[in-house]
C-alpha atoms as a PDB file:
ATOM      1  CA  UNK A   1       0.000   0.000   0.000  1.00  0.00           C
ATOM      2  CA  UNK A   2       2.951   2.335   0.994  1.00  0.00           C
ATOM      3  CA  UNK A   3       4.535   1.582  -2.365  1.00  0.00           C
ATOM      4  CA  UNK A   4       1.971   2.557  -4.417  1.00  0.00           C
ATOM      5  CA  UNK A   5       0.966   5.579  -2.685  1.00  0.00           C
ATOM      6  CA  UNK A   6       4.326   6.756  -3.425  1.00  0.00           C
ATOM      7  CA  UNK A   7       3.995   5.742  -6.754  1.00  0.00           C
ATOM      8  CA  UNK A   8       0.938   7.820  -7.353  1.00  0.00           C
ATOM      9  CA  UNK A   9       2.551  11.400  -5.369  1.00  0.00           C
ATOM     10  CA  UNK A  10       5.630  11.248  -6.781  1.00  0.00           C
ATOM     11  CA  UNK A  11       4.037  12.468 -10.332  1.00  0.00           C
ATOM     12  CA  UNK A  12       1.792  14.479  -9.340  1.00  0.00           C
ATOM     13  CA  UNK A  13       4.967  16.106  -7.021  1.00  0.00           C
ATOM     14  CA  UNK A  14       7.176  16.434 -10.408  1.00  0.00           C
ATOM     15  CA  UNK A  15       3.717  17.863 -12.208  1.00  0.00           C
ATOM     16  CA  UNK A  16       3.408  20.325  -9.686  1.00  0.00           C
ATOM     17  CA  UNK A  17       7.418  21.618  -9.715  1.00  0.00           C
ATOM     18  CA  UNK A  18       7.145  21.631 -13.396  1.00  0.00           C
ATOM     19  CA  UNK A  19       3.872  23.335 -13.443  1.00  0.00           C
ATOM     20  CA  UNK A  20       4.109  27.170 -15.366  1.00  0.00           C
ATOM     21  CA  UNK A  21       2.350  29.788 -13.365  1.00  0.00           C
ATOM     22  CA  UNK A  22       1.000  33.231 -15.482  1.00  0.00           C
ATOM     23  CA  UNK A  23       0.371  36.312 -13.496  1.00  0.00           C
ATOM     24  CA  UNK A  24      -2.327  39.019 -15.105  1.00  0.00           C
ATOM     25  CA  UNK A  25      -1.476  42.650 -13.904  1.00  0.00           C
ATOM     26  CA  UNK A  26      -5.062  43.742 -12.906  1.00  0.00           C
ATOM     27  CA  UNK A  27      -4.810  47.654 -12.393  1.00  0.00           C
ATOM     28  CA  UNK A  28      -1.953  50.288 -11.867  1.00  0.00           C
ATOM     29  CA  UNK A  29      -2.365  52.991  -9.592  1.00  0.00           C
ATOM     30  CA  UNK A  30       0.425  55.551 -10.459  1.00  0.00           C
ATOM     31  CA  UNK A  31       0.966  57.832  -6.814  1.00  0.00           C
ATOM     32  CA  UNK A  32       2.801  60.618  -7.819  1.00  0.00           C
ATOM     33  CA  UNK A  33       5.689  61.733  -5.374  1.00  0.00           C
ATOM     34  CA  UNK A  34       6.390  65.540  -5.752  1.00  0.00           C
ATOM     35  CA  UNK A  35       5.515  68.948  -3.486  1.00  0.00           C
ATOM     36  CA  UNK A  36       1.677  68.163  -3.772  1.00  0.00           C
ATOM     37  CA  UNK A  37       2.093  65.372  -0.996  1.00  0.00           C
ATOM     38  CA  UNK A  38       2.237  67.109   2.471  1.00  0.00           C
ATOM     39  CA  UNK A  39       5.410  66.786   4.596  1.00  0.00           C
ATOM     40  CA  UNK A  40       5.384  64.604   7.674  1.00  0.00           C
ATOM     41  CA  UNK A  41       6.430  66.657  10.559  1.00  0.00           C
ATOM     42  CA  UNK A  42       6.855  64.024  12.429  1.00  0.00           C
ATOM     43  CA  UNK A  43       9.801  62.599   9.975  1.00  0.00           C
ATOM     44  CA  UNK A  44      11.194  66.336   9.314  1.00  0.00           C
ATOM     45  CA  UNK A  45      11.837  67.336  12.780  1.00  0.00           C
ATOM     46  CA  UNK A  46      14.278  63.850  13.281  1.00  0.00           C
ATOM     47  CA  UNK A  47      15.789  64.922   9.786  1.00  0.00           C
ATOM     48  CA  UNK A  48      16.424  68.663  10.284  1.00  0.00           C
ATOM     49  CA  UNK A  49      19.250  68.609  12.419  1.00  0.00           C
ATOM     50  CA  UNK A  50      21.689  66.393  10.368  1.00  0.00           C
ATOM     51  CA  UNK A  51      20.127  68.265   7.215  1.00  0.00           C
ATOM     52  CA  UNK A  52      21.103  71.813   8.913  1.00  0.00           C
ATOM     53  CA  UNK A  53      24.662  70.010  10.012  1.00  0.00           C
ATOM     54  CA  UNK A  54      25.331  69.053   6.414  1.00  0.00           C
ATOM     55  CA  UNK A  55      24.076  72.007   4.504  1.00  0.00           C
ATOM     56  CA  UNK A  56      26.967  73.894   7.319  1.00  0.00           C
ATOM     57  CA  UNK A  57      29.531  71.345   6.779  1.00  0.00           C
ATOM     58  CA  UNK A  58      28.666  71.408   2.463  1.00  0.00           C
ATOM     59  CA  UNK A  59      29.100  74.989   2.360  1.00  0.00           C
ATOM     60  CA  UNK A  60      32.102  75.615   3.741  1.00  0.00           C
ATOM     61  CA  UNK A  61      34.280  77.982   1.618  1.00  0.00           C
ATOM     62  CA  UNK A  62      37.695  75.990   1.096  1.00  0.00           C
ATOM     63  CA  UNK A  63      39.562  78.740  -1.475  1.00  0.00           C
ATOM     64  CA  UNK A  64      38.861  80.850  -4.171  1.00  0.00           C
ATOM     65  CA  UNK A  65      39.242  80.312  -8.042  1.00  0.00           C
ATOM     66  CA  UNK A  66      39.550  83.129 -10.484  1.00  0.00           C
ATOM     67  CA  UNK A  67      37.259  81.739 -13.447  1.00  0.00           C
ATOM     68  CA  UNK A  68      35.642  78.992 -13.874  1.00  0.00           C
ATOM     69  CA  UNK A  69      38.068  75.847 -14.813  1.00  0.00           C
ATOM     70  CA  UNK A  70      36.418  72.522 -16.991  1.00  0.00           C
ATOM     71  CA  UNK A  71      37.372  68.928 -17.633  1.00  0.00           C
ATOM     72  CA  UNK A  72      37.476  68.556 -21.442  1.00  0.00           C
ATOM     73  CA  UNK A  73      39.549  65.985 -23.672  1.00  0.00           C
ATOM     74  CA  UNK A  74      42.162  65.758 -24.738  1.00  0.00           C
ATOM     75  CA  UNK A  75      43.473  68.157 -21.709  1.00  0.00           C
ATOM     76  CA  UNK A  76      41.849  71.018 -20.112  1.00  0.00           C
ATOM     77  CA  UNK A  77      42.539  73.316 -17.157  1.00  0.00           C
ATOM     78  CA  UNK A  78      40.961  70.968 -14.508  1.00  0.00           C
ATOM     79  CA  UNK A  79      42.338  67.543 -15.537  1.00  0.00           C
ATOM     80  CA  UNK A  80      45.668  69.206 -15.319  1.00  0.00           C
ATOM     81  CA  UNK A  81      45.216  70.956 -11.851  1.00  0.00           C
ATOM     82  CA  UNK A  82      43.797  67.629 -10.378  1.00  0.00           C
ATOM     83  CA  UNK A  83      46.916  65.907 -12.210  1.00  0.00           C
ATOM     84  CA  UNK A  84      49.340  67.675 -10.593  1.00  0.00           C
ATOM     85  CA  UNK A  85      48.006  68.007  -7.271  1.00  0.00           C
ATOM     86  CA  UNK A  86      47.544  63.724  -7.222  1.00  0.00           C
ATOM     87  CA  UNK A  87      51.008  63.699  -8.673  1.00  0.00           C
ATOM     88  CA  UNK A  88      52.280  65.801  -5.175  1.00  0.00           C
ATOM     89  CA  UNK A  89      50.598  63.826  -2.895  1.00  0.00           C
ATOM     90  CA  UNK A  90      51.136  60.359  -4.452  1.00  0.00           C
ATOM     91  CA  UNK A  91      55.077  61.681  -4.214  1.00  0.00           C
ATOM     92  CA  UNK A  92      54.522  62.352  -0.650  1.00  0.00           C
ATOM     93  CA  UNK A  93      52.440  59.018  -0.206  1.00  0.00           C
ATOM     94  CA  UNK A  94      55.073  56.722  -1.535  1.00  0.00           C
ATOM     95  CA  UNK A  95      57.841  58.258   0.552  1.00  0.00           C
ATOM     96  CA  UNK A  96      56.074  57.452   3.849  1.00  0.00           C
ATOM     97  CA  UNK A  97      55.584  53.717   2.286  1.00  0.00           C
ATOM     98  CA  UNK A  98      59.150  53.894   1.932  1.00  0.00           C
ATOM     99  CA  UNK A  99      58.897  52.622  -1.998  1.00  0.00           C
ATOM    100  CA  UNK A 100      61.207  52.193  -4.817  1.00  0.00           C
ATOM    101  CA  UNK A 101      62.744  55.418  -5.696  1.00  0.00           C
ATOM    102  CA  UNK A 102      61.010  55.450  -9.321  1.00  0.00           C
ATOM    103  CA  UNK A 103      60.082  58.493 -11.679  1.00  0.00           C
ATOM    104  CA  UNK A 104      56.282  59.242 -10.646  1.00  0.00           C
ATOM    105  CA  UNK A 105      53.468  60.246 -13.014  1.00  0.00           C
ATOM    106  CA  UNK A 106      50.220  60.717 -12.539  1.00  0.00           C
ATOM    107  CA  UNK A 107      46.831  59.933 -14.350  1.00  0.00           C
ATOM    108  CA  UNK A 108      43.513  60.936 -13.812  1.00  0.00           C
ATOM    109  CA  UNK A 109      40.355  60.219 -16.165  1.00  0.00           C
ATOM    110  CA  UNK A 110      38.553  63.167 -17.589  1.00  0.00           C
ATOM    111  CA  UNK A 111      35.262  61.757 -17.224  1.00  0.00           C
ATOM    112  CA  UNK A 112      35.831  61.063 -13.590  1.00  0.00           C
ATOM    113  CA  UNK A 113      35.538  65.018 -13.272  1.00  0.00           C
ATOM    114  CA  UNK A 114      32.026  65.424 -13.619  1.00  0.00           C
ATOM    115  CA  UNK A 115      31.514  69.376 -13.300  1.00  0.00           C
ATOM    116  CA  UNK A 116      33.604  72.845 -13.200  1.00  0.00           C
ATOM    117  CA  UNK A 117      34.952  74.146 -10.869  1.00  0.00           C
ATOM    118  CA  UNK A 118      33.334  77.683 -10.419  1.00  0.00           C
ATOM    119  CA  UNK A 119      34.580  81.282 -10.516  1.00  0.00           C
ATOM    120  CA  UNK A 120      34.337  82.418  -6.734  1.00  0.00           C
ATOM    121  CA  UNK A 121      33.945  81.163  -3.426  1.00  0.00           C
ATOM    122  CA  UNK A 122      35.146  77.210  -3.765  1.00  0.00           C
ATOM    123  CA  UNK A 123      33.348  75.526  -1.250  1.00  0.00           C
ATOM    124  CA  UNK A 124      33.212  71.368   0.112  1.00  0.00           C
ATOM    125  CA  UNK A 125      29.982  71.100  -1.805  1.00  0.00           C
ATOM    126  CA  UNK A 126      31.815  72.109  -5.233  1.00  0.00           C
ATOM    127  CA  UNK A 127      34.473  69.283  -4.697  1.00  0.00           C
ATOM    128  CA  UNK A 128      31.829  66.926  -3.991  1.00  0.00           C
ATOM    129  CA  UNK A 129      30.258  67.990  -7.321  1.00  0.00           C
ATOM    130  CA  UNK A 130      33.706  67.152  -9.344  1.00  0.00           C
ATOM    131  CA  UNK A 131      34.644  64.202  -7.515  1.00  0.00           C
ATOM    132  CA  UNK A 132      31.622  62.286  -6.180  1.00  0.00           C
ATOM    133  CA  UNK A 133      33.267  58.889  -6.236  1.00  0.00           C
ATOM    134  CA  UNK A 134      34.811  57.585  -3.467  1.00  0.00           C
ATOM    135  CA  UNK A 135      38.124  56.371  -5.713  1.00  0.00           C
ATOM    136  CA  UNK A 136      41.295  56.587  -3.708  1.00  0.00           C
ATOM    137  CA  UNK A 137      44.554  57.269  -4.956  1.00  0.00           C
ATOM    138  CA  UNK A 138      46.689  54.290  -5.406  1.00  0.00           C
ATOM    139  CA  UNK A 139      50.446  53.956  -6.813  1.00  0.00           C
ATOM    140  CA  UNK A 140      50.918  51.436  -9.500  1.00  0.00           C
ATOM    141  CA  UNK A 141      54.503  50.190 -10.721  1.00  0.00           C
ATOM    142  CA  UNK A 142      54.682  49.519 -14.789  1.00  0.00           C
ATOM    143  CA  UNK A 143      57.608  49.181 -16.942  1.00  0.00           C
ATOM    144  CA  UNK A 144      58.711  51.162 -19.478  1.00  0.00           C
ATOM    145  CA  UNK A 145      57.110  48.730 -22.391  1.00  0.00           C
ATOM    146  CA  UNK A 146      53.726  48.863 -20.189  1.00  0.00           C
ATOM    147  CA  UNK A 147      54.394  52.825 -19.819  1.00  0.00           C
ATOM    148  CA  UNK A 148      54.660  52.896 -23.789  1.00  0.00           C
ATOM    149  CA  UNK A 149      51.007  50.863 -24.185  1.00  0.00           C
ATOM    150  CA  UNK A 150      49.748  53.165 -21.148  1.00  0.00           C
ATOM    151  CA  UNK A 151      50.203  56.155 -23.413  1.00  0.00           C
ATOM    152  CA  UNK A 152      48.817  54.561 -26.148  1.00  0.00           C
ATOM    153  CA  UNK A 153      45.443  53.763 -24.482  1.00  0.00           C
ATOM    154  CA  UNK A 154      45.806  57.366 -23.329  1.00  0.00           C
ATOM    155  CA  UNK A 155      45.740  58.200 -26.709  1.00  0.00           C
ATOM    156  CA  UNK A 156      43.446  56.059 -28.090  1.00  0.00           C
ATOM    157  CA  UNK A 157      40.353  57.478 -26.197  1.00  0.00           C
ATOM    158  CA  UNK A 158      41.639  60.965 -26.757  1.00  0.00           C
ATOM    159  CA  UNK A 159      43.919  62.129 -23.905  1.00  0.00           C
ATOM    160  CA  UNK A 160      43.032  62.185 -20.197  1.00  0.00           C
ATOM    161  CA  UNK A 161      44.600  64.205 -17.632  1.00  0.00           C
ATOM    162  CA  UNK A 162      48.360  63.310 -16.974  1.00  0.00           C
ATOM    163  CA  UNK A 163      50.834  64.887 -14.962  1.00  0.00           C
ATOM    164  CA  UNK A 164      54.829  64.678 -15.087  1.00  0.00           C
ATOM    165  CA  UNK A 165      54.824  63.536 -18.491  1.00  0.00           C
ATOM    166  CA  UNK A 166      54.015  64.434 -21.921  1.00  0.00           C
ATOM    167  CA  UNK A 167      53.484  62.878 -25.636  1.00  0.00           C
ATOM    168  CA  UNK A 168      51.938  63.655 -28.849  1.00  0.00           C
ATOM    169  CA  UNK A 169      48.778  62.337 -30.195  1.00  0.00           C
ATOM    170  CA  UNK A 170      48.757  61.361 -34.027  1.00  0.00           C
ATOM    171  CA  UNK A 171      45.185  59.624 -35.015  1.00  0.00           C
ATOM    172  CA  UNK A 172      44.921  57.306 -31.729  1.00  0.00           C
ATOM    173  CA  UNK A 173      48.396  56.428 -31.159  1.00  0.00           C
ATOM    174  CA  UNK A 174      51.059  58.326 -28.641  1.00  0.00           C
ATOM    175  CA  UNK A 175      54.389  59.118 -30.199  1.00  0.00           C
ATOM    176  CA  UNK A 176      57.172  61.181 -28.797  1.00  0.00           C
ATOM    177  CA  UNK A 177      56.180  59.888 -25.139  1.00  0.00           C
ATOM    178  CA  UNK A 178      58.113  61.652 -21.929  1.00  0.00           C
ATOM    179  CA  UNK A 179      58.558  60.749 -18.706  1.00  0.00           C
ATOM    180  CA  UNK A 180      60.262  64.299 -17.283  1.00  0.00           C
ATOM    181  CA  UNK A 181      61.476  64.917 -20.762  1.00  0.00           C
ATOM    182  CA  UNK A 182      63.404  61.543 -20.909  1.00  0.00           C
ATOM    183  CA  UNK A 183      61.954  58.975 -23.168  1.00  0.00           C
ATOM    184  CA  UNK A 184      60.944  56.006 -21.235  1.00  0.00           C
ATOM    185  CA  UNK A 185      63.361  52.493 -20.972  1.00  0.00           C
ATOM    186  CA  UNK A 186      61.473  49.324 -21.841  1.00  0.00           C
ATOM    187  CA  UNK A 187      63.384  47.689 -18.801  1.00  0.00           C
ATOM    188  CA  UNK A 188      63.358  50.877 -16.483  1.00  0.00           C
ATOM    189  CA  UNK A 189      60.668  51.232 -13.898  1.00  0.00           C
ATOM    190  CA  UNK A 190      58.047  54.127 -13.091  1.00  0.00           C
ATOM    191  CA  UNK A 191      55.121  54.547 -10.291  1.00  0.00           C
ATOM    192  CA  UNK A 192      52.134  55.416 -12.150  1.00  0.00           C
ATOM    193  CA  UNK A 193      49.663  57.679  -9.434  1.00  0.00           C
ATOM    194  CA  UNK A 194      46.298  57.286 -10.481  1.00  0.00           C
ATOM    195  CA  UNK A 195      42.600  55.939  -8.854  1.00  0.00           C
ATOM    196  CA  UNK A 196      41.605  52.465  -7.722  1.00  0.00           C
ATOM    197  CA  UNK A 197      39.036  52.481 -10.220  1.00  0.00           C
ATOM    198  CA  UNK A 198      41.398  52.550 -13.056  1.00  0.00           C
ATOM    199  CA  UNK A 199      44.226  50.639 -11.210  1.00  0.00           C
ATOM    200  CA  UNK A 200      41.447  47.957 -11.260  1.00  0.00           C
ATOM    201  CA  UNK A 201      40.906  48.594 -15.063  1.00  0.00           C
ATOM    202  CA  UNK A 202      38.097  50.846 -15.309  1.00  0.00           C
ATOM    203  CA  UNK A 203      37.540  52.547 -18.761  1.00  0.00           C
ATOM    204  CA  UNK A 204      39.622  50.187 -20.378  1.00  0.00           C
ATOM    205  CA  UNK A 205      43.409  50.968 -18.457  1.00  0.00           C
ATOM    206  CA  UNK A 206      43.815  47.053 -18.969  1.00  0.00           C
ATOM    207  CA  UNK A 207      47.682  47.709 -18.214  1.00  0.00           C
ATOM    208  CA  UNK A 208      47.282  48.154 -15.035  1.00  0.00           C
ATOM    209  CA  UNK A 209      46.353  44.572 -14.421  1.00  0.00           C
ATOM    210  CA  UNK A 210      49.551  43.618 -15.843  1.00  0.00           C
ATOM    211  CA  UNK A 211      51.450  45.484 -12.705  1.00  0.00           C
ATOM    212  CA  UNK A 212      53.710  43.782  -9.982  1.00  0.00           C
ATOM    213  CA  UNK A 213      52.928  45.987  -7.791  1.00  0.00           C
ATOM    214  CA  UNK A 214      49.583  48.170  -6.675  1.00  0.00           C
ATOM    215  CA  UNK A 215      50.558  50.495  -3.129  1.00  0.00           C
ATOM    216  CA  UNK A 216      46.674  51.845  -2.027  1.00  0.00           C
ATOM    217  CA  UNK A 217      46.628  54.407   0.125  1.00  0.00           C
ATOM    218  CA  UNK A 218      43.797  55.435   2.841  1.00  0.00           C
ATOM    219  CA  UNK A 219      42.994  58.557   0.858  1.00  0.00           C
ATOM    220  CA  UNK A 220      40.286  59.946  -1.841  1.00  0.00           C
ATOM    221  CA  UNK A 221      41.096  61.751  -4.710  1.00  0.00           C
ATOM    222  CA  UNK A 222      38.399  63.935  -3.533  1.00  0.00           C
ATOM    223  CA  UNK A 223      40.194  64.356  -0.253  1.00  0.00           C
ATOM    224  CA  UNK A 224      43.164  64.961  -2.007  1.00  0.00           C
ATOM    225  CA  UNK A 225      41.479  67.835  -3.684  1.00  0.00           C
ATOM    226  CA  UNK A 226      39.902  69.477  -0.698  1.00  0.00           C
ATOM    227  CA  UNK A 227      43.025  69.618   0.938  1.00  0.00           C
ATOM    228  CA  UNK A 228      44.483  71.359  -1.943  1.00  0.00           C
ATOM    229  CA  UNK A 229      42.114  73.747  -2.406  1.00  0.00           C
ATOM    230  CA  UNK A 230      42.588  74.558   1.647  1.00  0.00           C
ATOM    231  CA  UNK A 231      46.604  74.921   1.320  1.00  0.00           C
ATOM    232  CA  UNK A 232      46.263  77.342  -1.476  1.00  0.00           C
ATOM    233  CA  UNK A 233      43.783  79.465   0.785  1.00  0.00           C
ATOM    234  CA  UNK A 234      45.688  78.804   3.584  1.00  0.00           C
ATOM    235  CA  UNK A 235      48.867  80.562   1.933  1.00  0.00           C
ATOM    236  CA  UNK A 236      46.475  83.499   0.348  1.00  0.00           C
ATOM    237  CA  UNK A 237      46.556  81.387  -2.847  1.00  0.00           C
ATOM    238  CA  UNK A 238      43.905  81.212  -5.352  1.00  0.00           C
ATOM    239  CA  UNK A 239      43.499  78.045  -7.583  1.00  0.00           C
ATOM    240  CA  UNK A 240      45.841  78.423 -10.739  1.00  0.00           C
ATOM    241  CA  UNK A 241      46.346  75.391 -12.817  1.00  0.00           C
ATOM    242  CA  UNK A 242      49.665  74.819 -14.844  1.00  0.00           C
ATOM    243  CA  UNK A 243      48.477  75.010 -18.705  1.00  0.00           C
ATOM    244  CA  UNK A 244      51.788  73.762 -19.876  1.00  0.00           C
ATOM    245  CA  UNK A 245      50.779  71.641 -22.764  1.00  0.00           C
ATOM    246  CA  UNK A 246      50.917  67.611 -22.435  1.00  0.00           C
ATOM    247  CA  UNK A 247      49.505  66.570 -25.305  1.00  0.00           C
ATOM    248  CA  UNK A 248      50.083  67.794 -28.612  1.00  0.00           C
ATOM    249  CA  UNK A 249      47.597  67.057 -31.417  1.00  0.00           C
ATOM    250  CA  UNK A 250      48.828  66.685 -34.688  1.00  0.00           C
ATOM    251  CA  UNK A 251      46.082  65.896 -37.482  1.00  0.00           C
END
């Protein structure tokens, strides 16, 4: 008796795993969230204070630019003052790691800057609105052959901002690459000061993969930039980026 009633369950057990179940969408009620639907005090008076703490901390004035700087391709005011000032502190970061005494460089990606910086006060909320990823600087070690297809990839999606180095972009290739004004060894070694996001290959800087060795520090880019900013004003600077060209276009 026990064997047949498991001979009659166990099909209609593998019927009902098997079986297809439809779902009919029977009416849509579309609630519309926007200033028509009154605030709940209740939920505003536990949010005010942290919103009134932030909107202080957001708006504090860090320095002063003269005119409004951009992030454009192949190099633009911006990309080079956010170069340079990664390329200082990832000089500063590898001495307190105690690394390789290498020529340093520095990358960052254009599209990673997503707004201007403004003409005027500077304040925290502005670097927020260039940098809002949370990509920390990190120190990666290439070669001079990996330096040479660095450049190329560089070149190939149009420039990006680059610091302590220069080259000169025919069609999508890099000729006439510099490291300091020295052409780079094949066999020599470099630190290459850049994000985690493209030290982990992000927009296609598949080179960096090929690294022996990746040094991360504790520290945004973002950070990096804040601080900047601050040091300027603290020395009655305003913001001034370099415009020494890096890339030369040649048709």
């Amino acid at each position: 008796m026990r064997t047949l009633l498991i001979f009659i369950l166990f099909p209609l057990l593998i019927y009902s795993c098997n079986q297809q179940h439809s779902y009919q969408l029977e009416n849509v009620d579309i609630i519309k969230i926007d200033a028509s639907i009154p605030q709940n005090e209740k939920i505003v008076s536990i949010i005010e204070p942290y919103r009134d703490s932030l909107e202080q901390i957001m708006n504090e004035v860090i320095g002063k630019n003269k005119a409004t700087i951009r992030s454009v391709k192949p190099e633009s005011p911006l990309s080079s003052f956010v170069a340079d000032l990664v390329l200082k502190a990832g000089k500063d970061f590898l001495e307190r790691q105690h690394a390789d005494e290498l020529p340093v460089i520095s990358v960052v990606n254009v599209r990673g800057l997503r707004a201007p910086l403004p003409a005027g006060d500077i304040t925290i909320r502005n670097a927020f609105e260039v940098m809002p990823f949370e990509n920390q600087m990190v120190a990666v070690k290439l070669n001079g052959k990996q330096i040479e297809t660095l450049f190329n990839h560089i070149a190939s999606i149009d420039g990006d901002g680059i610091s302590g180095a220069s080259f000169t972009l025919i069609e999508d290739r890099a000729e006439k690459i510099r490291i300091h004004n020295k052409k780079p060894i094949p066999d020599s070694l470099y630190w290459v000061i850049t994000s985690d996001y493209l030290a982990a290959g992000g927009d296609h800087y598949n080179v960096f993969q090929e690294s022996d060795q990746i040094l991360t520090s504790k520290r945004t880019i973002r950070d990096l930039i804040i601080a900047h900013i601050k040091m300027l004003n603290k020395n009655g600077e305003i913001i001034k980026p370099d415009n020494t060209v890096r890339i030369t276009v040649k048709q």
